[in-house]
N, C-alpha and C. Protein backbone atom coordinates (compact mmCIF):
# COMPACT_ATOMS: atom_id res chain seq x y z
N UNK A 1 1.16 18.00 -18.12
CA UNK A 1 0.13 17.84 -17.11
C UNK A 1 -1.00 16.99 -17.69
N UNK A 2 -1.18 15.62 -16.93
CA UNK A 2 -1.91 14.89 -17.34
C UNK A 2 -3.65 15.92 -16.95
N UNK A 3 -4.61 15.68 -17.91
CA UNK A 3 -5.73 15.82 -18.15
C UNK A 3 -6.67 14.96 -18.65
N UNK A 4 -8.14 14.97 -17.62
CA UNK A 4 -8.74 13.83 -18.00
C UNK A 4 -10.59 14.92 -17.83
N UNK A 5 -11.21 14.15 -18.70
CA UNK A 5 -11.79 14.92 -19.12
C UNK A 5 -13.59 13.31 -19.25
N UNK A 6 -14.25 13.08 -18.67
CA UNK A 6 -15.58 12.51 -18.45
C UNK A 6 -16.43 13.45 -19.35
N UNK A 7 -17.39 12.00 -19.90
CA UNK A 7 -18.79 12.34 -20.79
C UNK A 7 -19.35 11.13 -20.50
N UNK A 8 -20.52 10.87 -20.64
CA UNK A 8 -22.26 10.01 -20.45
C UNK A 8 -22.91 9.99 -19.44
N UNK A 9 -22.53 10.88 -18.57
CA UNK A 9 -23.85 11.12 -17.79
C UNK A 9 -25.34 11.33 -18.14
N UNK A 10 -26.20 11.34 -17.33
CA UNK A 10 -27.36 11.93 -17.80
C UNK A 10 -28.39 11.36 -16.91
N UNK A 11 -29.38 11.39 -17.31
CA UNK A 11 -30.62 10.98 -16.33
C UNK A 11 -31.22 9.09 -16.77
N UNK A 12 -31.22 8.09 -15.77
CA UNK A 12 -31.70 7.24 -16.14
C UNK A 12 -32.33 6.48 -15.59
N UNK A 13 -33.59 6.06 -15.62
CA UNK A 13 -34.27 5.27 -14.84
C UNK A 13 -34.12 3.90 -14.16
N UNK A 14 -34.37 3.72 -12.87
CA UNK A 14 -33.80 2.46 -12.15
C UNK A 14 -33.69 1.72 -12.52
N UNK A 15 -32.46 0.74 -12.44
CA UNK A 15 -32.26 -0.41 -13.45
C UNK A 15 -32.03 -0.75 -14.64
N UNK A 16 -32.00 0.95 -15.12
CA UNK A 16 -31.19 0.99 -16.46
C UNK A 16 -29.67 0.93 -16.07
N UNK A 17 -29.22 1.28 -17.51
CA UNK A 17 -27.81 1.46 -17.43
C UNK A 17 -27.08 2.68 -17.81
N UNK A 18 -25.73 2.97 -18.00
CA UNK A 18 -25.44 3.96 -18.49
C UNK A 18 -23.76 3.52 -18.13
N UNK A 19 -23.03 4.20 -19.87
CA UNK A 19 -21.47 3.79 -19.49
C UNK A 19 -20.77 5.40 -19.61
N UNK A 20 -20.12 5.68 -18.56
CA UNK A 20 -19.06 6.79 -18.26
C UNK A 20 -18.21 6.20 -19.53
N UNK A 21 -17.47 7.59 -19.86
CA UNK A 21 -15.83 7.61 -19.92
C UNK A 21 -15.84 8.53 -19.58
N UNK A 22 -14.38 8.71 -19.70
CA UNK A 22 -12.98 9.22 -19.38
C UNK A 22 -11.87 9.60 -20.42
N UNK A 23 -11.57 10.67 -20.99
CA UNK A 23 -10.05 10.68 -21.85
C UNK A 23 -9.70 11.51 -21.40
N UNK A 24 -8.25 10.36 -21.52
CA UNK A 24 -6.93 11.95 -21.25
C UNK A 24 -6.21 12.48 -21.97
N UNK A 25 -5.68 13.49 -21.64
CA UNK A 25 -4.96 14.29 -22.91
C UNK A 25 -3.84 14.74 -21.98
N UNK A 26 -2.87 16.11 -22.77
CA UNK A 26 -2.04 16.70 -21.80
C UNK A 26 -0.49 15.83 -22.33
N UNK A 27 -0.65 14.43 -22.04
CA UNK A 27 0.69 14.12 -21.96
C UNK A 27 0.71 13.14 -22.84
N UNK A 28 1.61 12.83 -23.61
CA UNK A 28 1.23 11.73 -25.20
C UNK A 28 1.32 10.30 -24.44
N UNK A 29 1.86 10.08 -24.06
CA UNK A 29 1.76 8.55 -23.36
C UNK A 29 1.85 8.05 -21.78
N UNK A 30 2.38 8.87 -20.76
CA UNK A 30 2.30 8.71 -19.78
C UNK A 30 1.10 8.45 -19.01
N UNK A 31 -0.12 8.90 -19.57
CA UNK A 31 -1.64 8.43 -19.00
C UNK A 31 -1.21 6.74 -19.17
N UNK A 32 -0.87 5.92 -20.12
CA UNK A 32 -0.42 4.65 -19.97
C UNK A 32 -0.23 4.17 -18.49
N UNK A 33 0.53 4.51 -17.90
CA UNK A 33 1.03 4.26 -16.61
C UNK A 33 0.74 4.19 -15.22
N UNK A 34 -0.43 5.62 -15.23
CA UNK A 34 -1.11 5.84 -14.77
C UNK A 34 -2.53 4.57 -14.13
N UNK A 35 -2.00 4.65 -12.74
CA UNK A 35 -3.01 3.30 -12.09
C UNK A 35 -4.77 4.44 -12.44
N UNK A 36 -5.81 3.73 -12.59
CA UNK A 36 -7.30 4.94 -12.60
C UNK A 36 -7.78 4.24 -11.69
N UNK A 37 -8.86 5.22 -11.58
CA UNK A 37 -10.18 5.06 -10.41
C UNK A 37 -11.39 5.80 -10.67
N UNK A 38 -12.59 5.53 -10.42
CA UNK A 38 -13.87 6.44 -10.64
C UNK A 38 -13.76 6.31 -8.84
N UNK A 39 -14.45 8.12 -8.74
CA UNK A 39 -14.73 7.88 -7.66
C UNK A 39 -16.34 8.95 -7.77
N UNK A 40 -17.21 8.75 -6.62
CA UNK A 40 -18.35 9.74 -6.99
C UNK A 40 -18.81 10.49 -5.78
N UNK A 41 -19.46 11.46 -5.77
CA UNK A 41 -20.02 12.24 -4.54
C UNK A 41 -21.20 12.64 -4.73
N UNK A 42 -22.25 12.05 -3.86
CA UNK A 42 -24.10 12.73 -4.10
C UNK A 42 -23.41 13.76 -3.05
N UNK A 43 -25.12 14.79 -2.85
CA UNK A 43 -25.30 15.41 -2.39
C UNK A 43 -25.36 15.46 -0.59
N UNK A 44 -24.77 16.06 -0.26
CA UNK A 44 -24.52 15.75 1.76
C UNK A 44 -23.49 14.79 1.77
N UNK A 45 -22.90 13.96 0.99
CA UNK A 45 -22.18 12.38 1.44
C UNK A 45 -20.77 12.92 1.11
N UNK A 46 -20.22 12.28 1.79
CA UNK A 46 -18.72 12.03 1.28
C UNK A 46 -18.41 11.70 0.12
N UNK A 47 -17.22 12.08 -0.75
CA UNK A 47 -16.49 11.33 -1.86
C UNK A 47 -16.63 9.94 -1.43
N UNK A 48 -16.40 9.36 -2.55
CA UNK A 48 -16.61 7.55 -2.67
C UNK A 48 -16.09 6.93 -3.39
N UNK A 49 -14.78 6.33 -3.24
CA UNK A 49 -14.09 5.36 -4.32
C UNK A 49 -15.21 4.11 -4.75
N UNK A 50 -14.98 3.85 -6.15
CA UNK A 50 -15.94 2.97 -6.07
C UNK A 50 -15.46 1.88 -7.50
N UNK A 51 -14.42 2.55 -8.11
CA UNK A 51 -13.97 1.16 -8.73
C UNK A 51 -12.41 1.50 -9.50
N UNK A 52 -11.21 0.77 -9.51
CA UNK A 52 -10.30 1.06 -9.72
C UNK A 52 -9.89 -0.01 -10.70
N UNK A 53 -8.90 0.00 -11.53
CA UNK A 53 -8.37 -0.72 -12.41
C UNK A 53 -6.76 -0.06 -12.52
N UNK A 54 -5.65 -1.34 -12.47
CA UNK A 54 -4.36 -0.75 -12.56
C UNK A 54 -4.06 -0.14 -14.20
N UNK A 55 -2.81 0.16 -13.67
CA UNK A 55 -2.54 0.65 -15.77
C UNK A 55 -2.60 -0.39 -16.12
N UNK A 56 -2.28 -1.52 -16.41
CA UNK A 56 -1.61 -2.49 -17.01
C UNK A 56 -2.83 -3.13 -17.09
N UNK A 57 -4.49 -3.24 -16.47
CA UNK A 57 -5.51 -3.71 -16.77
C UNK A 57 -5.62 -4.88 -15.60
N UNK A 58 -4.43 -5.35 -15.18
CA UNK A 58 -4.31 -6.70 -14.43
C UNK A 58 -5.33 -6.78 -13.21
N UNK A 59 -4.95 -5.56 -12.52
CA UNK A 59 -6.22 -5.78 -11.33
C UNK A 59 -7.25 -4.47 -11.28
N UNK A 60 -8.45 -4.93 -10.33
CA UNK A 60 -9.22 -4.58 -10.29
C UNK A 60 -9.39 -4.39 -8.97
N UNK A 61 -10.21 -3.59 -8.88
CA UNK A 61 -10.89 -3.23 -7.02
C UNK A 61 -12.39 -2.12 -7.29
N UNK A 62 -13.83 -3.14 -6.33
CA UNK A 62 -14.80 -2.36 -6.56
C UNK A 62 -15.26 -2.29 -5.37
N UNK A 63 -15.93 -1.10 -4.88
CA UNK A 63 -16.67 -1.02 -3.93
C UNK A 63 -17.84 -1.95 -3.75
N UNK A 64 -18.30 -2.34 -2.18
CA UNK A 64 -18.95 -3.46 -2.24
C UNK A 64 -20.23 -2.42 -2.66
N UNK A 65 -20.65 -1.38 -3.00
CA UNK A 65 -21.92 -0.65 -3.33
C UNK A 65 -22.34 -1.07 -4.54
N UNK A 66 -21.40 -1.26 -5.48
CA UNK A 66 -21.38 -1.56 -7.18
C UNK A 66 -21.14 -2.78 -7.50
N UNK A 67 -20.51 -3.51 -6.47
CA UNK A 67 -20.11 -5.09 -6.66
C UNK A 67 -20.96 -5.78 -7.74
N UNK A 68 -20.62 -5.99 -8.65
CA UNK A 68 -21.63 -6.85 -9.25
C UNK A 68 -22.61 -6.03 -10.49
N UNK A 69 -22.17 -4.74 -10.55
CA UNK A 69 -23.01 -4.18 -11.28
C UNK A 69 -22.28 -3.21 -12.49
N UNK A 70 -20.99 -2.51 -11.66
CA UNK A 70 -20.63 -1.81 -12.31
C UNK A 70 -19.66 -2.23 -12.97
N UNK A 71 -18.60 -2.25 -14.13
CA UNK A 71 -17.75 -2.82 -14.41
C UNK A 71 -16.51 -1.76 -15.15
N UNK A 72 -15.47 -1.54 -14.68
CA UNK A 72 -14.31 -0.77 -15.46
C UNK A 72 -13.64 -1.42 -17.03
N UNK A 73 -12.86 -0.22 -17.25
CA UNK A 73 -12.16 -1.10 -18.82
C UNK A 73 -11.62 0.04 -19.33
N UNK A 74 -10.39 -0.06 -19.54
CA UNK A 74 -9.74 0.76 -20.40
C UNK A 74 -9.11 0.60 -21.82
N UNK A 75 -8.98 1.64 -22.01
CA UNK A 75 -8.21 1.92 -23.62
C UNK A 75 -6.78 2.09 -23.91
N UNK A 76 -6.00 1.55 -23.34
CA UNK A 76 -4.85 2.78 -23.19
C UNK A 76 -4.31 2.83 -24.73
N UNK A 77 -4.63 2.64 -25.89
CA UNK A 77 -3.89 3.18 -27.12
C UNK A 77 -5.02 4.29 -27.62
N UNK A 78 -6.43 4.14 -26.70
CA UNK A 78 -7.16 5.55 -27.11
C UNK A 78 -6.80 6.22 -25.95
N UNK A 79 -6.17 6.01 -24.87
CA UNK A 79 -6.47 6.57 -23.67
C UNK A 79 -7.72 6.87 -23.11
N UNK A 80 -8.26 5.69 -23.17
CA UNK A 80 -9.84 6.05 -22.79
C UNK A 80 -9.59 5.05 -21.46
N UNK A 81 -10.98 5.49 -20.47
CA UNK A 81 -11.10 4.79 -19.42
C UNK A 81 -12.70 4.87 -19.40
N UNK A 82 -13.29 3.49 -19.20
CA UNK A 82 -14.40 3.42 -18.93
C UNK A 82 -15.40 2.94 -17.82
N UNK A 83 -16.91 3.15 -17.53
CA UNK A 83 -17.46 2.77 -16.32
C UNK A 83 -18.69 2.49 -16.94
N UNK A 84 -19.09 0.89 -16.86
CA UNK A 84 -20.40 0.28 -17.38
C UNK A 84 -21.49 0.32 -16.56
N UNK A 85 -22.07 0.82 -15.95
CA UNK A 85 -22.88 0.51 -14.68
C UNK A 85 -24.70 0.56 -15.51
N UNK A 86 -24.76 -0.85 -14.54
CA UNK A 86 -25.84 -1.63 -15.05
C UNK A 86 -27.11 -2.01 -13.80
N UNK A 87 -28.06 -2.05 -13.90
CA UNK A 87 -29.02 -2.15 -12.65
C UNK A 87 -28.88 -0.92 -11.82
N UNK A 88 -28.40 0.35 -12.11
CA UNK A 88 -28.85 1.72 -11.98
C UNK A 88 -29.95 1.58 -10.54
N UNK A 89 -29.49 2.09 -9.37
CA UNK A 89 -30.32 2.44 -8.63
C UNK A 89 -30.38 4.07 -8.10
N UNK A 90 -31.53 4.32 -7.56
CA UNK A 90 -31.27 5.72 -6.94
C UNK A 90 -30.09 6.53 -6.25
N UNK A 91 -30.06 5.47 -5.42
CA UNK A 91 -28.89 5.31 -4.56
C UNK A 91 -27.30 5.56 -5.43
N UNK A 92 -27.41 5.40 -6.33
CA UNK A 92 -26.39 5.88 -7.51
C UNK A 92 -26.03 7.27 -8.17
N UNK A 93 -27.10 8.31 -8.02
CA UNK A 93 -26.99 9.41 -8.21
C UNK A 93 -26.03 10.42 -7.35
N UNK A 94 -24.62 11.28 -8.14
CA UNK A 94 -24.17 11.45 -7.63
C UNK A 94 -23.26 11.71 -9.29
N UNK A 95 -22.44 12.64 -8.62
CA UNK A 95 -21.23 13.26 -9.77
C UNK A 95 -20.03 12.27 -9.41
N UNK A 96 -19.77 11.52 -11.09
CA UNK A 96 -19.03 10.74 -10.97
C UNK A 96 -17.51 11.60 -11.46
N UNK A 97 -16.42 10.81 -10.75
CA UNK A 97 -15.30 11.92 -11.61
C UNK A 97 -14.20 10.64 -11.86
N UNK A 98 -13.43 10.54 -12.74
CA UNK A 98 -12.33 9.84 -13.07
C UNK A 98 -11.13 10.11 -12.44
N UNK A 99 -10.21 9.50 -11.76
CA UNK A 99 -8.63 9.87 -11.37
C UNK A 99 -7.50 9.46 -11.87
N UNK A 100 -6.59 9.57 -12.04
CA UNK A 100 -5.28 8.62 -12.05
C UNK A 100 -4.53 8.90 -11.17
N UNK A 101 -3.85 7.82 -10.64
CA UNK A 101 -3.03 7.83 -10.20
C UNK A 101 -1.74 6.79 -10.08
N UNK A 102 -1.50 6.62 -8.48
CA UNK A 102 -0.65 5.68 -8.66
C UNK A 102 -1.75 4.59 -7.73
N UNK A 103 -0.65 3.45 -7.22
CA UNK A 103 -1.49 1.93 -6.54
C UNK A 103 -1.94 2.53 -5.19
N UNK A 104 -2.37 3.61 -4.92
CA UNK A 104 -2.80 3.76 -3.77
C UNK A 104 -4.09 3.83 -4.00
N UNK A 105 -4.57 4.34 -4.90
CA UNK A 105 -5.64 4.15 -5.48
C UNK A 105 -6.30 3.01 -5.54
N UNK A 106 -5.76 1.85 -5.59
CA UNK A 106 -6.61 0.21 -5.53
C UNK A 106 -7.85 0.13 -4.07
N UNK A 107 -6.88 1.06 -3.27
CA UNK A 107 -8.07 0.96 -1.83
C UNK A 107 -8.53 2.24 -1.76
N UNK A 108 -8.80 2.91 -2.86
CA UNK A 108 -9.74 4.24 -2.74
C UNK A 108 -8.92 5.38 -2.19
N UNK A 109 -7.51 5.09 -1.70
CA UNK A 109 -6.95 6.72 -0.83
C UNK A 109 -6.56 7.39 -1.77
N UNK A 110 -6.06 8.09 -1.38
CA UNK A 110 -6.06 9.44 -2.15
C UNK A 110 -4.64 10.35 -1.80
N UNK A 111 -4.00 10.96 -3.21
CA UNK A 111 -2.80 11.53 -2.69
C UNK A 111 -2.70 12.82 -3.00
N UNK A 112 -3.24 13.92 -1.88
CA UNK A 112 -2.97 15.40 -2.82
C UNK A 112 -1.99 15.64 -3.24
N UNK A 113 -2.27 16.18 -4.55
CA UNK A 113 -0.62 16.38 -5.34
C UNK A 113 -0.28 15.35 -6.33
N UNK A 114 -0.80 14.39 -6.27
CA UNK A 114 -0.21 13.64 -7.24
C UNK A 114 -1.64 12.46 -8.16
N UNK A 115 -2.45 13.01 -7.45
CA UNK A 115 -3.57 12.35 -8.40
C UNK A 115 -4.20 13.40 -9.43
N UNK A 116 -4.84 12.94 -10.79
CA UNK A 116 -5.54 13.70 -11.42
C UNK A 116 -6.70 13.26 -11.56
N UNK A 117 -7.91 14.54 -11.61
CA UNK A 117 -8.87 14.33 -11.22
C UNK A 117 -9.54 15.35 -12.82
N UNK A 118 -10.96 14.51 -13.29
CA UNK A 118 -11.88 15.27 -13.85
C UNK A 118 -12.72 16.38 -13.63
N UNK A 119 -13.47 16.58 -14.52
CA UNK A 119 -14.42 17.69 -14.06
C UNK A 119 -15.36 16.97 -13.33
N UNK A 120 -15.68 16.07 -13.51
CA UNK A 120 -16.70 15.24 -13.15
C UNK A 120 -18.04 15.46 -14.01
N UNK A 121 -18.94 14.31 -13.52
CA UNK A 121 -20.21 14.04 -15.05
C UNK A 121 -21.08 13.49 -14.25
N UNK A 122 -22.38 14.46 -14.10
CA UNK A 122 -23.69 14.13 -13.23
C UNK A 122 -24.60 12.91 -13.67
N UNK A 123 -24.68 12.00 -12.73
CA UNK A 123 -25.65 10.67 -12.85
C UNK A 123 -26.80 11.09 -11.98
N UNK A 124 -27.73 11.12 -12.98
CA UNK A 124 -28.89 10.86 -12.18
C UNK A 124 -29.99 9.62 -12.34
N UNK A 125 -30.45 9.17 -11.20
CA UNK A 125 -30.97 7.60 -11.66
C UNK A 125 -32.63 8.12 -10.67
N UNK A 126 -34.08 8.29 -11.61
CA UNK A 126 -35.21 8.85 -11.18
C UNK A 126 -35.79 8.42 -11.99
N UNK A 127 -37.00 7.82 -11.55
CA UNK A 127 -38.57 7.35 -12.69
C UNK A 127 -39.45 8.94 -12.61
């Protein structure tokens, strides 16, 4: 059972930055394969896909919210997965969580049962 497990949250003022990861554990190499995604949820709002990267690194897909700001990247011989997000706005606060899955994931859907999901890791962005 793949397991994925987020750290760098924390509190940061607008227009700072702050970089997520992500490691997985559970299964010795099959996280490899595994297409990822960050997705995040503030408070009252819906879940929110907001940036995906295949296994293989080749493609990418970001929400037009982060366009331009946030940037993915993975590890796969650490099994790490990462989230750079830069120019930090309010509007950003919200528990971010890591997934894997498969390519359905490139457009944010979602497959119960077959995606794995973090604990998730609180962003908060406040002067």
């Amino acid at each position: 059972q793949l397991q994925l497990e987020e750290s760098g949250g924390g509190l940061v003022q607008p227009g700072g930055s702050l970089r997520l990861s992500c490691a997985a554990s559970g299964v010795s190499s099959d996280s490899d394969y595994y297409d990822r995604a960050w997705f995040r949820q503030a408070p009252g709002k819906e879940r929110e896909g907001i940036g995906y990267m295949s296994a293989s690194g080749s493609r990418t897909n970001y929400a037009d919210s982060v366009k331009g700001r946030f940037t993915i990247s993975r590890d796969n011989v650490n099994k790490m997965m990462y989230l750079q997000m830069n120019d930090l706005k309010a509007e950003d606060t919200a528990v971010y969580y890591c997934v894997a899955g498969g390519p359905w994931l490139e457009t944010f859907r979602l497959r119960s049962g077959y995606d794995f999901w973090g604990q998730g890791t609180q962003v908060t962005v406040s002067s």
